[in-house]
C-alpha atoms as a PDB file:
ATOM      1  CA  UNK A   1      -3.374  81.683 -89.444  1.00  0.00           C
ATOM      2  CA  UNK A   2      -0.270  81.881 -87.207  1.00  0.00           C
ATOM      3  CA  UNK A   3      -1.777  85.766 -86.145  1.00  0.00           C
ATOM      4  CA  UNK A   4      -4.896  83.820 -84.923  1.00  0.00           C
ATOM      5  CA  UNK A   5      -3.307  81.682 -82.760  1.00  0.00           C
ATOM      6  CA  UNK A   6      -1.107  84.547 -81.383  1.00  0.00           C
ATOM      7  CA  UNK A   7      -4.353  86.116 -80.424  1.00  0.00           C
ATOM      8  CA  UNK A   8      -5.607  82.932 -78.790  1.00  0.00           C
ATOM      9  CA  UNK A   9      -2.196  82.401 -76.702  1.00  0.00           C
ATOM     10  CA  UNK A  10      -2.016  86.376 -76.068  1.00  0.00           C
ATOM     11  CA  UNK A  11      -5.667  85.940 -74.638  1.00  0.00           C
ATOM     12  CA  UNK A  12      -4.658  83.045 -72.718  1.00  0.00           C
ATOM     13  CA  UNK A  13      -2.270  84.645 -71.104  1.00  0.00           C
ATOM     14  CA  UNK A  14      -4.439  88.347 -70.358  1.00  0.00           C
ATOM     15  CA  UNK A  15      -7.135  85.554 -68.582  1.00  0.00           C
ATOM     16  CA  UNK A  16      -5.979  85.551 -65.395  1.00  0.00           C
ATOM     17  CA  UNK A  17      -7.985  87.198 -62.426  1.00  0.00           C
ATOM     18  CA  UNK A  18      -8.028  90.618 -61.836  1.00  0.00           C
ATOM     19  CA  UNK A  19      -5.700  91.233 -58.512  1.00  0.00           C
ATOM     20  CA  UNK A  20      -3.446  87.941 -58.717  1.00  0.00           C
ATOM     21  CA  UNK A  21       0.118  87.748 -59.629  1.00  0.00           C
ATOM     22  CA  UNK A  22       2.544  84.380 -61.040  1.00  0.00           C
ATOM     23  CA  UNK A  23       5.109  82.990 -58.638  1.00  0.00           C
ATOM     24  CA  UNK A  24       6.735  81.569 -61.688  1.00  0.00           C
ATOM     25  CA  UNK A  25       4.000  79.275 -62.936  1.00  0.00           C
ATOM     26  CA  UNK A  26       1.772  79.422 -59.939  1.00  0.00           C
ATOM     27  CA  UNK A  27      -1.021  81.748 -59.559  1.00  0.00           C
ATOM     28  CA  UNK A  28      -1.920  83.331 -56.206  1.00  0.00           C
ATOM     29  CA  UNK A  29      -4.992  85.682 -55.946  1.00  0.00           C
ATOM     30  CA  UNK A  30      -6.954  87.214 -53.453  1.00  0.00           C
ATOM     31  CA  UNK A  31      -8.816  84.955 -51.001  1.00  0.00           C
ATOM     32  CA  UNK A  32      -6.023  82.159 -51.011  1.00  0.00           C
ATOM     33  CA  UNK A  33      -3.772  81.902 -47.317  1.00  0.00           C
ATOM     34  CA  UNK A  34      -0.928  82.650 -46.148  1.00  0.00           C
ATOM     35  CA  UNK A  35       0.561  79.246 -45.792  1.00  0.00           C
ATOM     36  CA  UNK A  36      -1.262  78.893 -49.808  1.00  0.00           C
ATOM     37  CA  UNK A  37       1.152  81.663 -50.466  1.00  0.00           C
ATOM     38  CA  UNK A  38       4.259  80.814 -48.674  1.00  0.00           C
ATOM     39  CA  UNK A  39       3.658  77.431 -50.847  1.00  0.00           C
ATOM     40  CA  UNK A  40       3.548  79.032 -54.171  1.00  0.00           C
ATOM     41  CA  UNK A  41       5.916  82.033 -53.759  1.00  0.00           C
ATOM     42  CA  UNK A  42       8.164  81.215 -50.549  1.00  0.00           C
ATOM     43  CA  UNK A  43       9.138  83.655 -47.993  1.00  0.00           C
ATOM     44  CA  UNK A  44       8.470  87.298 -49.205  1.00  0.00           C
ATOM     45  CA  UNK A  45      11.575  89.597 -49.190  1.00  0.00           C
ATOM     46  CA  UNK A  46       9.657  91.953 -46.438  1.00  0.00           C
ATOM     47  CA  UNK A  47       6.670  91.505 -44.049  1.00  0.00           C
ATOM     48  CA  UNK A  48       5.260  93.365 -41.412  1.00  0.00           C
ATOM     49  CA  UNK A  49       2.240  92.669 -39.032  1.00  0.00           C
ATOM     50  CA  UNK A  50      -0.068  95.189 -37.214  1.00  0.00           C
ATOM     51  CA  UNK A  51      -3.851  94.878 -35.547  1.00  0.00           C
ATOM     52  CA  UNK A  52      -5.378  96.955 -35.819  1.00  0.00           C
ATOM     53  CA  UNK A  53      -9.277  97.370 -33.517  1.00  0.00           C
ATOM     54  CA  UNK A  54     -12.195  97.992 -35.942  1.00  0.00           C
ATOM     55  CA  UNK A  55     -15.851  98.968 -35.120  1.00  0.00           C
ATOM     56  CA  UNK A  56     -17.931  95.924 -36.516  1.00  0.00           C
ATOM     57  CA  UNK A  57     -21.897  96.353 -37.413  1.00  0.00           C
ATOM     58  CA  UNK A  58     -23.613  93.120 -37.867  1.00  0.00           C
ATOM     59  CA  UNK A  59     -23.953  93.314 -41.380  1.00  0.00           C
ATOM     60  CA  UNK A  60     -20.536  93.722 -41.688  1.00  0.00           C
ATOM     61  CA  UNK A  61     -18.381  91.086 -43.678  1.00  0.00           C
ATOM     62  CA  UNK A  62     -15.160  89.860 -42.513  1.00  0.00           C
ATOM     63  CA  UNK A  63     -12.148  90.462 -43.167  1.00  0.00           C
ATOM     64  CA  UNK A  64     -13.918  91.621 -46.723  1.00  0.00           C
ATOM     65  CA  UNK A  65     -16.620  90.107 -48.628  1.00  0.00           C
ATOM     66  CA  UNK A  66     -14.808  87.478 -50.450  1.00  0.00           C
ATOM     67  CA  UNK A  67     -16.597  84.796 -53.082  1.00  0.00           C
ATOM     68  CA  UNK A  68     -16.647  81.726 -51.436  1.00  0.00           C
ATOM     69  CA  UNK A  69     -15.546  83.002 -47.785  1.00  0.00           C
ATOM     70  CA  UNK A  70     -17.753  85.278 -46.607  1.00  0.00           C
ATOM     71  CA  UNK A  71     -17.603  85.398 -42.374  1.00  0.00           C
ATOM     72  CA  UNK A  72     -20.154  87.823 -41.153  1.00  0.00           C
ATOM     73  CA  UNK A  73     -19.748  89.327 -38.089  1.00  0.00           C
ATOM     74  CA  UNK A  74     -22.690  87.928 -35.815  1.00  0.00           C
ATOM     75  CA  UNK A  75     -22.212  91.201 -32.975  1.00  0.00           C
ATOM     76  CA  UNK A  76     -21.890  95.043 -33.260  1.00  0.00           C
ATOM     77  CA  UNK A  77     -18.065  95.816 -31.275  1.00  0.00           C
ATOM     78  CA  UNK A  78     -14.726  96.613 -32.005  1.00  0.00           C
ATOM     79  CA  UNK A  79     -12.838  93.834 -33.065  1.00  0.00           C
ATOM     80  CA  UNK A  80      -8.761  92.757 -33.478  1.00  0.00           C
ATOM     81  CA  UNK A  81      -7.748  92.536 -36.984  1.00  0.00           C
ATOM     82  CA  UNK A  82      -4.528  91.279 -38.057  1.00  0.00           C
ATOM     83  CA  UNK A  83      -3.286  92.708 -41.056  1.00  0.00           C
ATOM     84  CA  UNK A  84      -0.152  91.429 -42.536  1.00  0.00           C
ATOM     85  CA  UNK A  85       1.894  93.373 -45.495  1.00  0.00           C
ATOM     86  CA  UNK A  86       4.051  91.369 -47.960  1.00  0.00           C
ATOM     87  CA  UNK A  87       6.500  92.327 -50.428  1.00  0.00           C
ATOM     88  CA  UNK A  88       7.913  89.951 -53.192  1.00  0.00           C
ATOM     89  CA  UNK A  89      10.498  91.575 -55.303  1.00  0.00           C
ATOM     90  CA  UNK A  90      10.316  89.856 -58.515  1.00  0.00           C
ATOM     91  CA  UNK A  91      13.693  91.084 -60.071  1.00  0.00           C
ATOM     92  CA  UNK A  92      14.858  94.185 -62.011  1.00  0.00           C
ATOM     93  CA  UNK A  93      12.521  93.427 -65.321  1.00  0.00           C
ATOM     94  CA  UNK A  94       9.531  92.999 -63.204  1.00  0.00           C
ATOM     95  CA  UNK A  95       7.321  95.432 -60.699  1.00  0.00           C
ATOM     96  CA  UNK A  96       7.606  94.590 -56.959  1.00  0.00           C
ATOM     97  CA  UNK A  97       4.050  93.506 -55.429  1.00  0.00           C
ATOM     98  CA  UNK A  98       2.486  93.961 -52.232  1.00  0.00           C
ATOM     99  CA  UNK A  99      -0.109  91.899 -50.655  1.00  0.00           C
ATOM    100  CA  UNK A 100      -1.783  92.644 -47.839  1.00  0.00           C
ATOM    101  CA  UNK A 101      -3.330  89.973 -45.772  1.00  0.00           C
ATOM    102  CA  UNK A 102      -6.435  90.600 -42.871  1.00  0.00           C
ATOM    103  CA  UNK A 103      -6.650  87.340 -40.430  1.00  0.00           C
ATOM    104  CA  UNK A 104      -4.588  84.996 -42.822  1.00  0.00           C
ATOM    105  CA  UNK A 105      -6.541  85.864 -45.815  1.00  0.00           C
ATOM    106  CA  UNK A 106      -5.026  87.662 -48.760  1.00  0.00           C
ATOM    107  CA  UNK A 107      -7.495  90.823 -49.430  1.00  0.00           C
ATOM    108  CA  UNK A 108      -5.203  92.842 -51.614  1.00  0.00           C
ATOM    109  CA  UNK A 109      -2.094  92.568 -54.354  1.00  0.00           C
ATOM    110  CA  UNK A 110      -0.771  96.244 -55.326  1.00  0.00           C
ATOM    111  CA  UNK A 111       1.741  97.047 -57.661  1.00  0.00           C
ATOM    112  CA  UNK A 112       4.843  98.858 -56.975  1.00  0.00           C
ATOM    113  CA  UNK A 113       7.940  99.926 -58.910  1.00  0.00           C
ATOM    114  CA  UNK A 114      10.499  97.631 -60.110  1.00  0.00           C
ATOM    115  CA  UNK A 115      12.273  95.613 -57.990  1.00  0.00           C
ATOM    116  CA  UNK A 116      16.119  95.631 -57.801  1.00  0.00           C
END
């Protein structure tokens, strides 16, 4: 009995989304903003911003096709994208992640190594 309900909580805890991260109990995934972020994991211990110009077809989706927030590109043309990098250094026991934001949405979290 008690190894079934270790399953169950070990399950619970494997079902978050793929590409999200806790900030201590809150969950932040791809799609959320940057002020959604700065609200559930403060200020990130580095950040750098960049645009970068992109070549835009009109079926393109942007910043990246996203569930929910899809914003297609109505013209052909290059285009400004800003693209935002955030680290979060989650202390010595835990791996250091990276998330990278395109026009105030978060697209991407990477792993890194640990954090110090």
């Amino acid at each position: 009995m008690k190894s079934k309900i270790l399953a169950v909580i070990l399950l619970l805890l494997n079902s978050a989304p793929t590409r999200a991260m806790y900030c201590g109990v809150n969950l932040v995934h791809e799609g959320l903003r940057k002020i959604e972020v700065l609200q559930r994991c403060g200020p990130p211990a580095y950040s750098d911003a960049v645009y970068e110009s992109r070549f835009l077809t009109p079926n393109t989706t942007f910043p990246r096709p996203l569930v929910g927030s899809i914003l297609a590109s109505p013209l052909a043309g290059w285009q400004q994208v800003a693209v935002e990098e955030w680290v979060y250094n989650l202390g010595p026991t835990q791996f250091m992640r990276q998330l990278i934001f395109e026009n105030g949405r978060l697209i991407e979290i990477r792993s890194l190594g640990y954090g110090g």
